[in-house]
N, C-alpha and C. Protein backbone atom coordinates (compact mmCIF):
# COMPACT_ATOMS: atom_id res chain seq x y z
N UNK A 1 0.85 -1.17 0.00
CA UNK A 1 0.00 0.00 0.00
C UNK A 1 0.89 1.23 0.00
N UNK A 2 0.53 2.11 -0.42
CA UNK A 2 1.10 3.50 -0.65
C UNK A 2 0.06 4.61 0.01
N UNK A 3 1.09 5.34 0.46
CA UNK A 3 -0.24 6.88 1.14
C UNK A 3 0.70 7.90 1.19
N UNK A 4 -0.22 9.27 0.44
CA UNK A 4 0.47 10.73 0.97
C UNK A 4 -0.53 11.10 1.76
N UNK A 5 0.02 11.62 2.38
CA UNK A 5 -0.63 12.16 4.11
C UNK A 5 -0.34 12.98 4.24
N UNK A 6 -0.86 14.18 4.49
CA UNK A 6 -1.11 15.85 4.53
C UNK A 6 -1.18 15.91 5.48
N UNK A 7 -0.89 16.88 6.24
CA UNK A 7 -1.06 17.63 7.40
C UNK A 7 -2.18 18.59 6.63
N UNK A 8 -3.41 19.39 6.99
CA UNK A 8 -4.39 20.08 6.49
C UNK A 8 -4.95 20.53 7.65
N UNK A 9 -5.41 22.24 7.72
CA UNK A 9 -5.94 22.91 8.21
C UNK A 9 -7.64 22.65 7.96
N UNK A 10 -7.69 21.70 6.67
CA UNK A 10 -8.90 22.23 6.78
C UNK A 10 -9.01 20.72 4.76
N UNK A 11 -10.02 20.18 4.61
CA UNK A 11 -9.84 19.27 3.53
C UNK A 11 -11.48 19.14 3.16
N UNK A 12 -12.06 18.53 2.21
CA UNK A 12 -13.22 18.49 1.54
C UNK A 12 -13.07 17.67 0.37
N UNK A 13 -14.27 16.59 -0.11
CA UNK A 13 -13.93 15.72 -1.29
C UNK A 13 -15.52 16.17 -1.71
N UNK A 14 -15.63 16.46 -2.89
CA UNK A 14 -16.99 16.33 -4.01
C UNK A 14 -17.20 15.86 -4.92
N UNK A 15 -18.28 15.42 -4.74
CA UNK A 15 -18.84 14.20 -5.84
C UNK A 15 -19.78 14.28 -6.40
N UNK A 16 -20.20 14.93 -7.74
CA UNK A 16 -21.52 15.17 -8.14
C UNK A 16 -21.76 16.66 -7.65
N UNK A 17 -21.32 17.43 -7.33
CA UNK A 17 -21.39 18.83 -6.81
C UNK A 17 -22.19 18.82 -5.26
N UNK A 18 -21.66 17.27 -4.20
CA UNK A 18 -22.00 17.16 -3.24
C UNK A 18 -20.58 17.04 -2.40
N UNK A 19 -20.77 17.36 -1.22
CA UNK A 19 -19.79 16.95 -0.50
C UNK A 19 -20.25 15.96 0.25
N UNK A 20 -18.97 14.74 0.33
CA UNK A 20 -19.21 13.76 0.80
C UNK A 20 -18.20 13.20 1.88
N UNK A 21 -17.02 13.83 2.29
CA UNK A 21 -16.36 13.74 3.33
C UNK A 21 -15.76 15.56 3.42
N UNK A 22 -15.10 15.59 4.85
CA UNK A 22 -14.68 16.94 4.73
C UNK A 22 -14.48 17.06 6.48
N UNK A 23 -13.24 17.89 6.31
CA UNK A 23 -12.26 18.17 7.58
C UNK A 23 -12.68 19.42 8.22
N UNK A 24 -13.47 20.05 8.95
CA UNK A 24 -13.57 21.28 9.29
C UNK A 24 -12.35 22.29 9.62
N UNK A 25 -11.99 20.95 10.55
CA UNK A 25 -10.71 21.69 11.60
C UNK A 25 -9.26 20.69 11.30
N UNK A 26 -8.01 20.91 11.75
CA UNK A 26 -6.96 20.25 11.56
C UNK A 26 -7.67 19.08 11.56
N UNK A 27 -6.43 18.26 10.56
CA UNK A 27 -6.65 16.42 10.43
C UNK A 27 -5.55 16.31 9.60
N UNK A 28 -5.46 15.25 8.98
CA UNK A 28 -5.00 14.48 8.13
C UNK A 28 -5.82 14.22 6.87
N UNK A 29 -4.93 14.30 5.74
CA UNK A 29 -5.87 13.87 4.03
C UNK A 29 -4.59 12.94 3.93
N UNK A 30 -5.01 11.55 3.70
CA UNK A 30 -4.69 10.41 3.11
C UNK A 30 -5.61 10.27 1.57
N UNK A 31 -3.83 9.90 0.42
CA UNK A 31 -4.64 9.63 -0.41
C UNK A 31 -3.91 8.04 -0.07
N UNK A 32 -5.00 7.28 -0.77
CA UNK A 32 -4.59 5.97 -0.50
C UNK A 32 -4.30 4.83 -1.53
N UNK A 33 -3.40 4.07 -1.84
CA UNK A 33 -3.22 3.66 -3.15
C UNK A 33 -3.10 1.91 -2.46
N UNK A 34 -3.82 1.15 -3.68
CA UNK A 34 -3.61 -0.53 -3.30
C UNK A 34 -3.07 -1.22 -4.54
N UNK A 35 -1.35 -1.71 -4.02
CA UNK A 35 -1.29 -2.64 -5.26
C UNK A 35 -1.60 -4.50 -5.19
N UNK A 36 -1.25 -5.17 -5.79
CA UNK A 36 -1.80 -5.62 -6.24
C UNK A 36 -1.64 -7.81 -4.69
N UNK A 37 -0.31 -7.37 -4.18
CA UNK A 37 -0.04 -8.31 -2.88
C UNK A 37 -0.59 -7.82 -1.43
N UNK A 38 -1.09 -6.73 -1.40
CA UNK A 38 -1.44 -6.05 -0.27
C UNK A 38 -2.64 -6.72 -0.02
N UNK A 39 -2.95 -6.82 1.37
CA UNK A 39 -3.58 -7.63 2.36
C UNK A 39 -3.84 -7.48 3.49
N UNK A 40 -4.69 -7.67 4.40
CA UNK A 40 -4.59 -7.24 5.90
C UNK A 40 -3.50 -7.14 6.54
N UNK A 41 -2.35 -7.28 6.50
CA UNK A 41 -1.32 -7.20 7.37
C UNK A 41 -1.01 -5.37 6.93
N UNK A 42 -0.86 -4.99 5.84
CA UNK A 42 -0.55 -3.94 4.70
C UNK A 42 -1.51 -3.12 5.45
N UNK A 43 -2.60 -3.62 5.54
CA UNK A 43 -4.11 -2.16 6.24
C UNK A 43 -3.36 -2.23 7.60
N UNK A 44 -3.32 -3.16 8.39
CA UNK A 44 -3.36 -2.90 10.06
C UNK A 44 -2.19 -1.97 10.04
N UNK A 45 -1.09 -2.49 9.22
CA UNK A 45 0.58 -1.69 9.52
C UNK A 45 0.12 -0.45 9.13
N UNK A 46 -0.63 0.36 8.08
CA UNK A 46 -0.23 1.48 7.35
C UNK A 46 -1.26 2.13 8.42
N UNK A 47 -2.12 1.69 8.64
CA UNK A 47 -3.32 2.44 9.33
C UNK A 47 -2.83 2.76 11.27
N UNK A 48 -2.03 2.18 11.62
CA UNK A 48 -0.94 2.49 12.94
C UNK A 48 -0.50 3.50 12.39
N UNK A 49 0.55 3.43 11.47
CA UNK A 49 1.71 4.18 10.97
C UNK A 49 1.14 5.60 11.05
N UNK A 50 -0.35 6.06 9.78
CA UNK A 50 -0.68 6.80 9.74
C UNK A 50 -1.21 7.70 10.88
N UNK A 51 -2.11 6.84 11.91
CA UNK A 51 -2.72 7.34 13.10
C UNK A 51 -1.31 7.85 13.97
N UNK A 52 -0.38 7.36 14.31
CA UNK A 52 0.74 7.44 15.17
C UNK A 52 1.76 7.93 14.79
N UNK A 53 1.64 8.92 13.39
CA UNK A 53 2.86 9.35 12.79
C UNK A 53 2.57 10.56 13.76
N UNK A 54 4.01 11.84 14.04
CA UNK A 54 4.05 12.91 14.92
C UNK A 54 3.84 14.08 13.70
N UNK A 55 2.89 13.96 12.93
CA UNK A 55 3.30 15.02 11.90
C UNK A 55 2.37 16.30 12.01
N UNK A 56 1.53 16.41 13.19
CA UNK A 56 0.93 17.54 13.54
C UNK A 56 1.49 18.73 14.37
N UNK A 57 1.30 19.97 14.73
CA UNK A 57 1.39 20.80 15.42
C UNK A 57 1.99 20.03 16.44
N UNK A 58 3.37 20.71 17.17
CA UNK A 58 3.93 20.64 18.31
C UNK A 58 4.39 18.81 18.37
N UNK A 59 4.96 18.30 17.24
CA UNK A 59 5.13 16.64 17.15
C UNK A 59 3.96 15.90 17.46
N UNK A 60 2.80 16.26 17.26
CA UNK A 60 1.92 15.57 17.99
C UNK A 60 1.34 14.59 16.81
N UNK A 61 0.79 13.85 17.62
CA UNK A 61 0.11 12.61 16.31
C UNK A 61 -1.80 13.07 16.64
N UNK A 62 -2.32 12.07 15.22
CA UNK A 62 -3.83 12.23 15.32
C UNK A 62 -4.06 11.24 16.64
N UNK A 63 -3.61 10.48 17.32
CA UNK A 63 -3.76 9.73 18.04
C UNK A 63 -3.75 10.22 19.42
N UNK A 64 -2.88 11.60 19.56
CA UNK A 64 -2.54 12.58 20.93
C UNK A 64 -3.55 13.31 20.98
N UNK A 65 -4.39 13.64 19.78
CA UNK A 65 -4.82 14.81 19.64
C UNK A 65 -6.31 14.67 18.91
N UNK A 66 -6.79 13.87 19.22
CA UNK A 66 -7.70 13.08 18.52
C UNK A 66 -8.59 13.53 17.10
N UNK A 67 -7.10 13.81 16.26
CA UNK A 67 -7.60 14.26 14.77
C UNK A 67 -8.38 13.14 14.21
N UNK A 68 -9.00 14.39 13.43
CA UNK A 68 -9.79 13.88 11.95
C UNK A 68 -9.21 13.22 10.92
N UNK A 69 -9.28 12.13 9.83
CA UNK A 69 -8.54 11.45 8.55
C UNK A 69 -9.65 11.48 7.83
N UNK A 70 -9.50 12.22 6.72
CA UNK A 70 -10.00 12.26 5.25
C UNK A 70 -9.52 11.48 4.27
N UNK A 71 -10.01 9.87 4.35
CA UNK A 71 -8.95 9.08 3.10
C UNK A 71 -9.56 8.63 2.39
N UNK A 72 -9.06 8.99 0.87
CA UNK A 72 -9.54 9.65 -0.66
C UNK A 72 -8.58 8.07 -1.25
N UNK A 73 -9.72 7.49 -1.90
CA UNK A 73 -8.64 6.14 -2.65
C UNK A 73 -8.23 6.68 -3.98
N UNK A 74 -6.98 6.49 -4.38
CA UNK A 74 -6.42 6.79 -5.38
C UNK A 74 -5.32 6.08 -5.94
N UNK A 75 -6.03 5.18 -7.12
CA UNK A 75 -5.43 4.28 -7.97
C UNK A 75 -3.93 4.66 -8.59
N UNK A 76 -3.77 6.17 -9.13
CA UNK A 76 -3.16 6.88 -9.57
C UNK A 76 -1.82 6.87 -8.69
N UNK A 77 -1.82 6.59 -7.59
CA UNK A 77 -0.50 6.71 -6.88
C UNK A 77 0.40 5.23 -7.20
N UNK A 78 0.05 4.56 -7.85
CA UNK A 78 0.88 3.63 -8.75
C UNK A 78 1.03 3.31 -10.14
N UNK A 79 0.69 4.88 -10.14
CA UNK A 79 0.84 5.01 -11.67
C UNK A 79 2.67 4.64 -12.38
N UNK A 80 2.68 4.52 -13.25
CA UNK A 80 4.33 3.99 -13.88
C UNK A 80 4.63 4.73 -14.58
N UNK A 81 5.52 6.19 -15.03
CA UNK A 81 5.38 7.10 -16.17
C UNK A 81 7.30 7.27 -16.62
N UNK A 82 7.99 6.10 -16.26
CA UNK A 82 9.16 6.04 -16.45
C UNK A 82 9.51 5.92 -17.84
N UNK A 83 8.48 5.38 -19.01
CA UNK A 83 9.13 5.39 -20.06
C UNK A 83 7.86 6.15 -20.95
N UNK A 84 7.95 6.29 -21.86
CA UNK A 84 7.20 7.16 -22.75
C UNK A 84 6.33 8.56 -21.97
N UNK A 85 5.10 8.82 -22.54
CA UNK A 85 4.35 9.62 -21.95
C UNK A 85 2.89 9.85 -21.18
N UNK A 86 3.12 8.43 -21.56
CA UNK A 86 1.56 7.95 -20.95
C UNK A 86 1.98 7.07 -19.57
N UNK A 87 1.14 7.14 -18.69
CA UNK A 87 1.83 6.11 -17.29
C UNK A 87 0.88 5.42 -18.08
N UNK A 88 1.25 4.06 -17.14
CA UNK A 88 0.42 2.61 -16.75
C UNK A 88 0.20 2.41 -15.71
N UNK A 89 -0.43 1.94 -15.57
CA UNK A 89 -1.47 1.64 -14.41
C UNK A 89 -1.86 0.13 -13.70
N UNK A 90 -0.44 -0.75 -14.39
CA UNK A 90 -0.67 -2.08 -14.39
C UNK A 90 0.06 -2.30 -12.50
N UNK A 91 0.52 -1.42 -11.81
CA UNK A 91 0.84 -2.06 -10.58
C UNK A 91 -0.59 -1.83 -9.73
N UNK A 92 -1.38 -1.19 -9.91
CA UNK A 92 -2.55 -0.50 -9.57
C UNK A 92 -3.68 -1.45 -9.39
N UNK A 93 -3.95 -2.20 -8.36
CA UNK A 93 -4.85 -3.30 -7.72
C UNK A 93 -6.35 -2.92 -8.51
N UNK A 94 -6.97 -3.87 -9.35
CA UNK A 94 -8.48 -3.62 -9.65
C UNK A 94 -9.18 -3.64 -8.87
N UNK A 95 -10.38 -2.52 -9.02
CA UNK A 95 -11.35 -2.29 -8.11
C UNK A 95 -11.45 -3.46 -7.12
N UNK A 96 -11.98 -4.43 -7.52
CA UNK A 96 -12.47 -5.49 -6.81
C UNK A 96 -11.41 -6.27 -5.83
N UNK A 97 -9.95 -5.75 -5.72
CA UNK A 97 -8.98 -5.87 -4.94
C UNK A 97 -9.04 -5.10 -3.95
N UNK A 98 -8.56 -3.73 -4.84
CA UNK A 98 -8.36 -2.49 -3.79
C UNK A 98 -9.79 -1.69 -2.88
N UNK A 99 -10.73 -1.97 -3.55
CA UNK A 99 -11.77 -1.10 -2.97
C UNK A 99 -12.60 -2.13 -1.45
N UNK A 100 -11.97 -3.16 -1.30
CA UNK A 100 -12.19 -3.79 0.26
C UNK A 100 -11.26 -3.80 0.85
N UNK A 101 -10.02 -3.52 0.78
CA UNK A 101 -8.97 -2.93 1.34
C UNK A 101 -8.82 -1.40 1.68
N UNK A 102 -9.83 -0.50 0.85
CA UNK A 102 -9.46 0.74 0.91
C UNK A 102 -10.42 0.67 2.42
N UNK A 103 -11.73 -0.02 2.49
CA UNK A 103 -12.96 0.12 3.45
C UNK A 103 -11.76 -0.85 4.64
N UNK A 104 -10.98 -1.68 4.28
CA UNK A 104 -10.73 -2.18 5.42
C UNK A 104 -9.98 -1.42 6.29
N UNK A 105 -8.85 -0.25 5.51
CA UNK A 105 -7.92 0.49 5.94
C UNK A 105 -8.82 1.78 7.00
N UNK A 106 -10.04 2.39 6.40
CA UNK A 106 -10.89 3.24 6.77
C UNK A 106 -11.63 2.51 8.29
N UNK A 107 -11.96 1.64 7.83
CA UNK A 107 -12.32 0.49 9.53
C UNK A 107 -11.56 0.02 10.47
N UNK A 108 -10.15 0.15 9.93
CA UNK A 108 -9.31 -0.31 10.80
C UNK A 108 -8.63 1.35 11.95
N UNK A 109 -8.55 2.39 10.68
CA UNK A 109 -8.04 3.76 11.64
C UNK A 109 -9.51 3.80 12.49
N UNK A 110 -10.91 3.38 11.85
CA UNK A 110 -11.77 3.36 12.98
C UNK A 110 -11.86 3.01 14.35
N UNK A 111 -10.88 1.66 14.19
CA UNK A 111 -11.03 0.56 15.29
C UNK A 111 -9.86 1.21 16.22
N UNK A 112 -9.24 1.92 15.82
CA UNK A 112 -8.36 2.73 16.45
C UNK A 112 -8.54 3.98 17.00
N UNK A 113 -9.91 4.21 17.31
CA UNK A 113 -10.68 5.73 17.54
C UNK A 113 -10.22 6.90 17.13
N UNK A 114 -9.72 6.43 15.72
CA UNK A 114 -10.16 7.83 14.47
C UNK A 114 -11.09 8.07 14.04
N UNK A 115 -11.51 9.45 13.90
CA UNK A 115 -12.76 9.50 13.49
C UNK A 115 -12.50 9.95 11.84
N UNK A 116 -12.97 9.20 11.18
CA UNK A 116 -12.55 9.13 10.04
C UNK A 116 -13.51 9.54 8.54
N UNK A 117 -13.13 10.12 7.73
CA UNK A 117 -14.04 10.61 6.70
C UNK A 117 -13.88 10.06 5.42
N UNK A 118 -14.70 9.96 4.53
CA UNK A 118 -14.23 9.48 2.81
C UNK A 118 -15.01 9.82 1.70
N UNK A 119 -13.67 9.49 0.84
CA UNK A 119 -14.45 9.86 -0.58
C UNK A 119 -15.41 8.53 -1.20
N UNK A 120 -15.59 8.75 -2.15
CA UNK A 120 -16.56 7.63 -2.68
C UNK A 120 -15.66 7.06 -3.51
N UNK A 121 -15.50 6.08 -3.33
CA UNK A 121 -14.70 5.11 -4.32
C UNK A 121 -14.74 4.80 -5.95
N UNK A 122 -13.96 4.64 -6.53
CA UNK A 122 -13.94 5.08 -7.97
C UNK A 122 -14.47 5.81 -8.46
N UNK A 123 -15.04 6.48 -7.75
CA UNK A 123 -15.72 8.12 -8.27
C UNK A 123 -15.14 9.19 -9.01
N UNK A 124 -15.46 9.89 -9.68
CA UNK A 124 -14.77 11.02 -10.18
C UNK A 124 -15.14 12.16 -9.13
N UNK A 125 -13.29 12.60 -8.05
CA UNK A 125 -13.95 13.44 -7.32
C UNK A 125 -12.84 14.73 -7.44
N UNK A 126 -13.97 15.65 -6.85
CA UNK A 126 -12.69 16.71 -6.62
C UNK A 126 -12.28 17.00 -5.31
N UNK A 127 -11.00 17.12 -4.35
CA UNK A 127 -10.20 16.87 -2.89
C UNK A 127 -9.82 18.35 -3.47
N UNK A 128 -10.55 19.15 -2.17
CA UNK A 128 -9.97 20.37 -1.90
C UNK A 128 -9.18 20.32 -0.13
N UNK A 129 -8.27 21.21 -0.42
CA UNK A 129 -7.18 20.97 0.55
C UNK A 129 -6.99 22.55 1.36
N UNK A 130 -6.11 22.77 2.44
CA UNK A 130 -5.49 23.46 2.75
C UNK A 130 -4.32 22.83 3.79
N UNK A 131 -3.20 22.58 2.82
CA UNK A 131 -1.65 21.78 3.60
C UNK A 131 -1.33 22.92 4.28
N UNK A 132 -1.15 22.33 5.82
CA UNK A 132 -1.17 23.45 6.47
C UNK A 132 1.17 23.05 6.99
N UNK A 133 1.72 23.86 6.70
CA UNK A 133 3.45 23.51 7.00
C UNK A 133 3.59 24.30 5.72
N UNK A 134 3.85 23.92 4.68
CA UNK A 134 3.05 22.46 4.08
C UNK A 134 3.89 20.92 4.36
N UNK A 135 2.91 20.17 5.35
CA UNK A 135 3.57 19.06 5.47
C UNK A 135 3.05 17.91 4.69
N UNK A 136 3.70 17.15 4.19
CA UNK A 136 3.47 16.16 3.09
C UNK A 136 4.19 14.50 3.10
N UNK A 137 3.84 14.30 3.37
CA UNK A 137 4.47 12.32 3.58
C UNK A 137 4.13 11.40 2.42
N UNK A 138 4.93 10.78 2.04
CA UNK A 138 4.85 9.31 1.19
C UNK A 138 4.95 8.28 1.84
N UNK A 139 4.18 7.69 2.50
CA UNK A 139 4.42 6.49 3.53
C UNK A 139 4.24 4.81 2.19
N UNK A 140 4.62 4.15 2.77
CA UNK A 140 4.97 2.47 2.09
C UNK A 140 4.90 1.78 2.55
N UNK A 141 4.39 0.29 2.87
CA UNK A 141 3.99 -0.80 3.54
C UNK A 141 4.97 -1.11 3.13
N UNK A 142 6.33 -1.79 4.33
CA UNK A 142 7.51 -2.69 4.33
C UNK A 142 7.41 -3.73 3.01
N UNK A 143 8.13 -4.13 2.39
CA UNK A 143 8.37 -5.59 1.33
C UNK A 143 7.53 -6.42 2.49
N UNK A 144 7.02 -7.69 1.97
CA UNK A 144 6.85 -8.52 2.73
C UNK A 144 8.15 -9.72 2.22
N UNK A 145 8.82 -10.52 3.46
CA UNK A 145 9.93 -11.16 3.16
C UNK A 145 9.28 -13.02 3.37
């Protein structure tokens, strides 16, 4: 699994000219990407990582401070654009992979008393932001050995 994780003053996702998740106050915007070996071990690790990273105001984590997570699934973060001009999209888990992993990752920062928000899955949406630093993370689920 792959995730950029924002620090945000403030986040919003629309869908259809509705809003359907959205950060009032500080949180976290996870975008969230599933390739194609990822599995429950991949949700429980990334969804700690994320809740318990120190990347808020004063080192603090969403876990000290009992932030908000806005996490937006996005296929696109395994996109491949190393050779020609078009990426591929072949490391990029199909719906029917990634999109019960994306709900498992969202249930699991639950089970961890995040209070947690989302976009609609394969949706065409628009994620309005305000990165508040601007702080910005690429987090990665370890190889599995």
């Amino acid at each position: 699994m792959r995730a950029v994780v924002q620090r945000v003053s403030s986040a919003s996702v629309t869908v259809g000219g509705e809003v359907v998740g959205a950060l009032s106050g500080p949180g976290l915007l996870v975008l969230l990407g599933v390739t194609h070996d990822d599995g429950p071990s991949e949700v429980a690790w990334l969804a700690r990582k994320v809740r318990d990273l120190r990347i808020l105001r004063e080192e603090q984590s969403a876990s000290d401070v009992d932030a908000p997570v806005l996490v937006v699934s996005q296929f696109t973060l395994y996109g491949d654009a190393r050779k020609g001009r078009r990426p591929t999209w072949n490391n990029a888990a199909p719906g029917a992979v990634s999109e019960p992993l994306y709900e498992a990752f969202c249930a699991e920062l639950e089970s961890l008393g995040t209070h947690v928000e989302r976009g609609v899955f394969g949706a065409d949406m628009a994620v309005a932001l305000v990165n508040d630093g601007p702080v910005t993370l690429v987090l990665e689920t370890p190889a599995r050995t």
